[in-house]
Protein backbone atom coordinates (compact mmCIF):
# COMPACT_ATOMS: atom_id res chain seq x y z
CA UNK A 1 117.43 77.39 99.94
CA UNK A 2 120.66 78.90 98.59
CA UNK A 3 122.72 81.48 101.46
CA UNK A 4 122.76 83.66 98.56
CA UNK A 5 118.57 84.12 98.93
CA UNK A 6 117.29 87.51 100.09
CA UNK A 7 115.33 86.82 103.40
CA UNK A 8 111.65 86.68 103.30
CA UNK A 9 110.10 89.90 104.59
CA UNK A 10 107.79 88.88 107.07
CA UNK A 11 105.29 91.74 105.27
CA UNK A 12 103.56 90.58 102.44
CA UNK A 13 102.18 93.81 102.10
CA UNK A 14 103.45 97.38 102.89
CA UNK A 15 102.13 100.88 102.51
CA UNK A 16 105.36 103.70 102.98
CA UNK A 17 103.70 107.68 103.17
CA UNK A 18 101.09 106.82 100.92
CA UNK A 19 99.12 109.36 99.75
CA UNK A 20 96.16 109.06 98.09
CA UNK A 21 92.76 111.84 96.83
CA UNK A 22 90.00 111.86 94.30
CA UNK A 23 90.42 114.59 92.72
CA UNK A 24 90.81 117.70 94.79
CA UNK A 25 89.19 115.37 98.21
CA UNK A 26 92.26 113.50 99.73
CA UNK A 27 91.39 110.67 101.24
CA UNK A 28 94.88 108.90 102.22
CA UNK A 29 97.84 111.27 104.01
CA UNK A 30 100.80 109.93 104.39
CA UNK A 31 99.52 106.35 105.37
CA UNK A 32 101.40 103.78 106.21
CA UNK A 33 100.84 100.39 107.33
CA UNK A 34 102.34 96.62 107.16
CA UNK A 35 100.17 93.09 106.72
CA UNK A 36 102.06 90.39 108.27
CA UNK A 37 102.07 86.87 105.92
CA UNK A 38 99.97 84.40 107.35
CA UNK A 39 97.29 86.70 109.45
CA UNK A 40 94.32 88.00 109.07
CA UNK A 41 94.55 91.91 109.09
CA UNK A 42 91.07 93.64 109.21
CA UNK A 43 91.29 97.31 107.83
CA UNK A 44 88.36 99.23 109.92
CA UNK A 45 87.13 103.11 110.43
CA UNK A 46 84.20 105.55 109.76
CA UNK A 47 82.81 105.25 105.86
CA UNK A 48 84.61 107.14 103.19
CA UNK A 49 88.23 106.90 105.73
CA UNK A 50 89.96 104.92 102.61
CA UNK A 51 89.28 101.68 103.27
CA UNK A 52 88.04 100.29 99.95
CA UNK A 53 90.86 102.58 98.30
CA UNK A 54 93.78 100.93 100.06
CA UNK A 55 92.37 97.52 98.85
CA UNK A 56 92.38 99.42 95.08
CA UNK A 57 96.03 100.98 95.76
CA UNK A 58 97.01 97.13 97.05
CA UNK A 59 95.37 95.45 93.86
CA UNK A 60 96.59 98.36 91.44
CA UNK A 61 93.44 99.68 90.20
CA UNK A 62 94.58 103.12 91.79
CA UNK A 63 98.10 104.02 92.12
CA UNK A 64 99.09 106.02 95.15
CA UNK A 65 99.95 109.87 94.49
CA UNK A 66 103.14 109.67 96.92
CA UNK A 67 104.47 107.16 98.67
CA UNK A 68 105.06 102.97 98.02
CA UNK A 69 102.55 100.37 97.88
CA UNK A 70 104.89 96.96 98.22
CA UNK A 71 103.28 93.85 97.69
CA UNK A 72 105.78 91.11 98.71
CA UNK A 73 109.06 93.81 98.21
CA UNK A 74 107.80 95.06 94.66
CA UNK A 75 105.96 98.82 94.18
CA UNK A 76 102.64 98.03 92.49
CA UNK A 77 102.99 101.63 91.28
CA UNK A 78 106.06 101.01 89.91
CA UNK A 79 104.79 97.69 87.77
CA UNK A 80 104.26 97.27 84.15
CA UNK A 81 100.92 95.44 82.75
CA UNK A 82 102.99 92.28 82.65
CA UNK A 83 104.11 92.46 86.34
CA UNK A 84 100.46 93.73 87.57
CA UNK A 85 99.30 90.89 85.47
CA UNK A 86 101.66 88.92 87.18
CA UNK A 87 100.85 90.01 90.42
CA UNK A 88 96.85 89.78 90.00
CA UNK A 89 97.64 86.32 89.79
CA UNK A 90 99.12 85.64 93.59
CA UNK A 91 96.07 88.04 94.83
CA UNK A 92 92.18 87.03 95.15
CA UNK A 93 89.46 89.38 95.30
CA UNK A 94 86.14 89.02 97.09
CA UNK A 95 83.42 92.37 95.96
CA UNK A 96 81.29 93.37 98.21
CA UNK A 97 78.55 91.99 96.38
CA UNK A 98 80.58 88.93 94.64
CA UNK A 99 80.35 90.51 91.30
CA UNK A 100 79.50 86.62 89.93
CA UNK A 101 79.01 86.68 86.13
CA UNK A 102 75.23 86.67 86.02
CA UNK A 103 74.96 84.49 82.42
CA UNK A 104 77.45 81.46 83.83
CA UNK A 105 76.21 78.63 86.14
CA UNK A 106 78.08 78.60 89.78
CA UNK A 107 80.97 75.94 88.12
CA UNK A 108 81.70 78.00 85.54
CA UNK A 109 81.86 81.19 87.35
CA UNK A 110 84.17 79.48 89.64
CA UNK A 111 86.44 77.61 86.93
CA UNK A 112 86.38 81.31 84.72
CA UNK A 113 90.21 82.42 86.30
CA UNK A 114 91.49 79.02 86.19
CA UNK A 115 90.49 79.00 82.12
CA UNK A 116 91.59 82.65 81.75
CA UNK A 117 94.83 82.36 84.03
CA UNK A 118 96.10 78.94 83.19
CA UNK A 119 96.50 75.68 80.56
CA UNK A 120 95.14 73.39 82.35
CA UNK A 121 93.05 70.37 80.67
CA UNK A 122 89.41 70.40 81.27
CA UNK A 123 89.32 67.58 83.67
CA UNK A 124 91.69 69.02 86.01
CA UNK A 125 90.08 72.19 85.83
CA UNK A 126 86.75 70.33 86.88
CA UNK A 127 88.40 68.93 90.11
CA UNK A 128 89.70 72.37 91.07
CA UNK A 129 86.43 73.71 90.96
CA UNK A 130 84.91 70.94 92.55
CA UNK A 131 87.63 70.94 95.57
CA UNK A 132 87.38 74.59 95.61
CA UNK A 133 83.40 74.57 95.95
CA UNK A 134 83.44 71.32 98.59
CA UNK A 135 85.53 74.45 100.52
CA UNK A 136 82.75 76.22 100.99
CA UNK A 137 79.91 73.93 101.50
CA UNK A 138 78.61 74.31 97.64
CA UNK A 139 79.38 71.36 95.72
CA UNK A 140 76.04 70.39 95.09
CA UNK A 141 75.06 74.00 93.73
CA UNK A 142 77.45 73.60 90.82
CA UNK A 143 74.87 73.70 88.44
CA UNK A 144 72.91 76.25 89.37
CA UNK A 145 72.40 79.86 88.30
CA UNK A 146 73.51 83.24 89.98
CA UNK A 147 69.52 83.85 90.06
CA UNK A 148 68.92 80.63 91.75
CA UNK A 149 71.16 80.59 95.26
CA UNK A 150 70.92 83.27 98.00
CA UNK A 151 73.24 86.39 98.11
CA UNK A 152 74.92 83.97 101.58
CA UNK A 153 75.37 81.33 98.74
CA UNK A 154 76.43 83.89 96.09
CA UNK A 155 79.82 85.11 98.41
CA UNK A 156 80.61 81.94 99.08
CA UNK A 157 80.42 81.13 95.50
CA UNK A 158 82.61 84.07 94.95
CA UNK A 159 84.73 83.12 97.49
CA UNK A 160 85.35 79.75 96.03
CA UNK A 161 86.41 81.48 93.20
CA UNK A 162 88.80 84.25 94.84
CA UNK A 163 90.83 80.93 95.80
CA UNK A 164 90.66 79.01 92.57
CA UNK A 165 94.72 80.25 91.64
CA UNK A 166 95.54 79.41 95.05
CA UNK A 167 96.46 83.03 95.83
CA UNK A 168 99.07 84.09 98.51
CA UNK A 169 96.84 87.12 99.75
CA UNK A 170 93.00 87.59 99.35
CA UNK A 171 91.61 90.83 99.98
CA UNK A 172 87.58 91.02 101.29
CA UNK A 173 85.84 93.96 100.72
CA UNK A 174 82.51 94.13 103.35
CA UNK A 175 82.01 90.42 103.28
CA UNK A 176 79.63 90.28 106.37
CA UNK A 177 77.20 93.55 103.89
CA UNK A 178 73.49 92.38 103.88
CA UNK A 179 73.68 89.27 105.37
CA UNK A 180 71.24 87.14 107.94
CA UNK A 181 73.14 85.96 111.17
CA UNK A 182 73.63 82.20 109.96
CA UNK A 183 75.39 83.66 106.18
CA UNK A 184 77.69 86.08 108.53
CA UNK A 185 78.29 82.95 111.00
CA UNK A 186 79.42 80.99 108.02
CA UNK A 187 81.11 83.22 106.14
CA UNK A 188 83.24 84.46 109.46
CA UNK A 189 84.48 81.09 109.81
CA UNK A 190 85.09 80.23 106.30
CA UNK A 191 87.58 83.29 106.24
CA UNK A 192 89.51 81.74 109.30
CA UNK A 193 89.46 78.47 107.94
CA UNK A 194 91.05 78.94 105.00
CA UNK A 195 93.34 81.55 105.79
CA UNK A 196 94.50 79.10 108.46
CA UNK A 197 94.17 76.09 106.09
CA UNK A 198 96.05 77.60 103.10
CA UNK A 199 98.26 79.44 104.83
CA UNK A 200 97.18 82.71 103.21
CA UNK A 201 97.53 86.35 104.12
CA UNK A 202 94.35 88.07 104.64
CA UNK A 203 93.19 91.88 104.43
CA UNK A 204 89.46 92.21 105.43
CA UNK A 205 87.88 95.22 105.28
CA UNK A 206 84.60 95.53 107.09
CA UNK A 207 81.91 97.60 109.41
CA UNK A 208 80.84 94.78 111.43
CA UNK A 209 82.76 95.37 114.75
CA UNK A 210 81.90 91.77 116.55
CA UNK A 211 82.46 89.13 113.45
CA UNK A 212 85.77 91.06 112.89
CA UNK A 213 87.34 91.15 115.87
CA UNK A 214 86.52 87.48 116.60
CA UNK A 215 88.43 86.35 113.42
CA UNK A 216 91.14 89.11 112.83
CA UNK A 217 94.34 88.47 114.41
CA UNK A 218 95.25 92.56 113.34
CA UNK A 219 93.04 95.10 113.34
CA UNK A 220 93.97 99.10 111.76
CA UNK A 221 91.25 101.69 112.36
CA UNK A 222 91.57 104.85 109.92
CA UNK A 223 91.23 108.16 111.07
CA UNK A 224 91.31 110.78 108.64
CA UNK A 225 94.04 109.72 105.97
CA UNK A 226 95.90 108.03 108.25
CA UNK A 227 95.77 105.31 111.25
CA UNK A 228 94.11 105.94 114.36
CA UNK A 229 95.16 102.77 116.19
CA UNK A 230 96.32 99.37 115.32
CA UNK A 231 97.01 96.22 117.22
CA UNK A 232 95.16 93.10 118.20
CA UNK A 233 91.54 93.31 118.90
CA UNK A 234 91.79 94.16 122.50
CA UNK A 235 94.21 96.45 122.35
CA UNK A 236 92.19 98.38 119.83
CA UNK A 237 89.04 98.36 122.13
CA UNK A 238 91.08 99.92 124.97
CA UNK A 239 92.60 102.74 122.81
CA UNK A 240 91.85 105.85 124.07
CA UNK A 241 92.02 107.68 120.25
CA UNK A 242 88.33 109.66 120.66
CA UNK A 243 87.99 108.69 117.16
CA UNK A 244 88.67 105.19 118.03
CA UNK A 245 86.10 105.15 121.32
CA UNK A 246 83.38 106.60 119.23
CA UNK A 247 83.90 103.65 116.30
CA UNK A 248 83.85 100.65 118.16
CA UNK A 249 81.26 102.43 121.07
CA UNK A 250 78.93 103.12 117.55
CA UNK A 251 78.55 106.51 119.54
CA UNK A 252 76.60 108.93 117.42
CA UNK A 253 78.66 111.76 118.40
CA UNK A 254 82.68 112.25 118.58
CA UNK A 255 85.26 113.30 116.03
CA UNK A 256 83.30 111.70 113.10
CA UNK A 257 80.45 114.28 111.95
CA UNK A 258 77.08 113.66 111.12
CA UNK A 259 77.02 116.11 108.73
CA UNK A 260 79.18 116.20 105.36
CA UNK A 261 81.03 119.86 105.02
CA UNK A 262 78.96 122.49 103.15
CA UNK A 263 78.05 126.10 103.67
CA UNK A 264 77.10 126.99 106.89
CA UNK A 265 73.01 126.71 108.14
CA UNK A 266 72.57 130.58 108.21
CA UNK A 267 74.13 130.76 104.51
CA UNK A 268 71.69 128.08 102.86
CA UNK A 269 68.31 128.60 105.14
CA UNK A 270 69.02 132.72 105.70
CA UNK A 271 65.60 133.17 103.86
CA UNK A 272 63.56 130.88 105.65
CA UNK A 273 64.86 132.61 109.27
CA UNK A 274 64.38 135.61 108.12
CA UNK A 275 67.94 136.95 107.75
CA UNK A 276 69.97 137.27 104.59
CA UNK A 277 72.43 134.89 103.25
């Protein structure tokens, strides 16, 4: 490498005062945050905290209202279509729900980016897919429908297809949702293999408190619109943030509400207690 090189940052992605709100609701306040390249940073807090939209702001579907998203020193606000486009490419994306396209068998779901992305021949797209299913365990299924394989199967599928481009970050949004102990198992370990294996960054965002803090090697709880605590598993579990203790406690009670803000009891149910709104 030529001395004349900028340095590598060791942040492949960084969030500066980002601020963030759906309309008049703000859900990110002055945010700001930093994935190290090469690690497996799980984003974690109470539902509706911002944790899907950071993953939006990171991927530019959203663009942040203040602030800088930076994904390896460039804004993502900031980009054109052609550097997004650009930048789409180095990132994979794992939905919730894998989002497979329900009409294509499980090879061509997984060979769809490398077709829409590249120009490579047919029978080099064929081993990618191939190599890329062997990954995770579904070579055999390559044939088979959506319909036909289990929702496990189906993020794994997905998964297999995140990594087709051989991105530099992939970003999981609840991978662990809806499934059995033996899918979660698998998929928790398929995350740390190939982060580890293809030396990628990782942001995982996800509710299940034990699968996540046995893989991530960074965890960042949200409080509201900003971070409550950050650090390595352990160090998160001994914060003493109430917001924290009451999220990975699963206390009922504590700074998170049960109950959404809206009028007050006695201004809704006045008639019913005999008293007037």
């Amino acid at each position: 490498m030529s001395s004349s090189s900028p340095p590598t940052s060791p942040a492949l992605v960084e969030l500066r005062d980002v601020h963030f709100g759906y309309g008049e609701r703000p859900v990110l306040n002055g945010l700001s945050l930093t994935v190290p390249r090469g690690k497996v940073t799980a984003i974690m807090g109470a539902s509706g905290g911002g944790k899907t939209t950071v993953l939006r702001l990171i991927g530019g579907q959203q663009r942040a209202q203040r602030g800088e998203v930076l994904f390896d020193g460039q804004d993502v606000g900031r980009m054109d279509a052609d550097g997004l486009y650009a930048a789409r490419r180095r990132m994979g994306m794992l939905f919730q729900y894998g989002a497979l396209f329900t009409d294509m068998s499980v090879f061509e779901n997984v060979a769809f980016p490398l077709r829409e992305h590249t120009d490579l021949p047919e029978p080099l797209v064929r081993d990618i897919v191939l190599m890329k299913l062997h990954a995770v365990g579904l070579r055999g299924a390559r044939d088979l429908m959506p319909g036909q394989i289990s929702g496990g199967m189906g993020r794994r599928v997905a998964l297999a297809r995140s990594i087709a481009l051989d991105p530099e970050l992939i970003m999981y949004d609840e991978p662990f949702a809806g499934l059995d102990p033996i899918s979660l198992g698998t998929a928790a370990q398929l995350i740390r293999a190939l982060n580890d294996a293809m030396g990628l960054t990782t942001i995982l965002v996800s509710h299940d408190l034990e699968a996540t803090f046995a893989l991530a090697d960074h965890v960042v709880i949200l409080g509201p619109g900003t971070i409550a605590a950050q650090g390595t598993p352990d160090e998160v579990r001994r914060s003493q943030d109430p917001l924290v203790h009451q999220f990975v406690n699963a206390l009922p009670t504590g700074p998170v509400p049960f109950h959404y803000p809206g009028p007050a009891v006695e201004q809704d149910f006045g008639a019913l207690t005999g008293s007037t709104p």
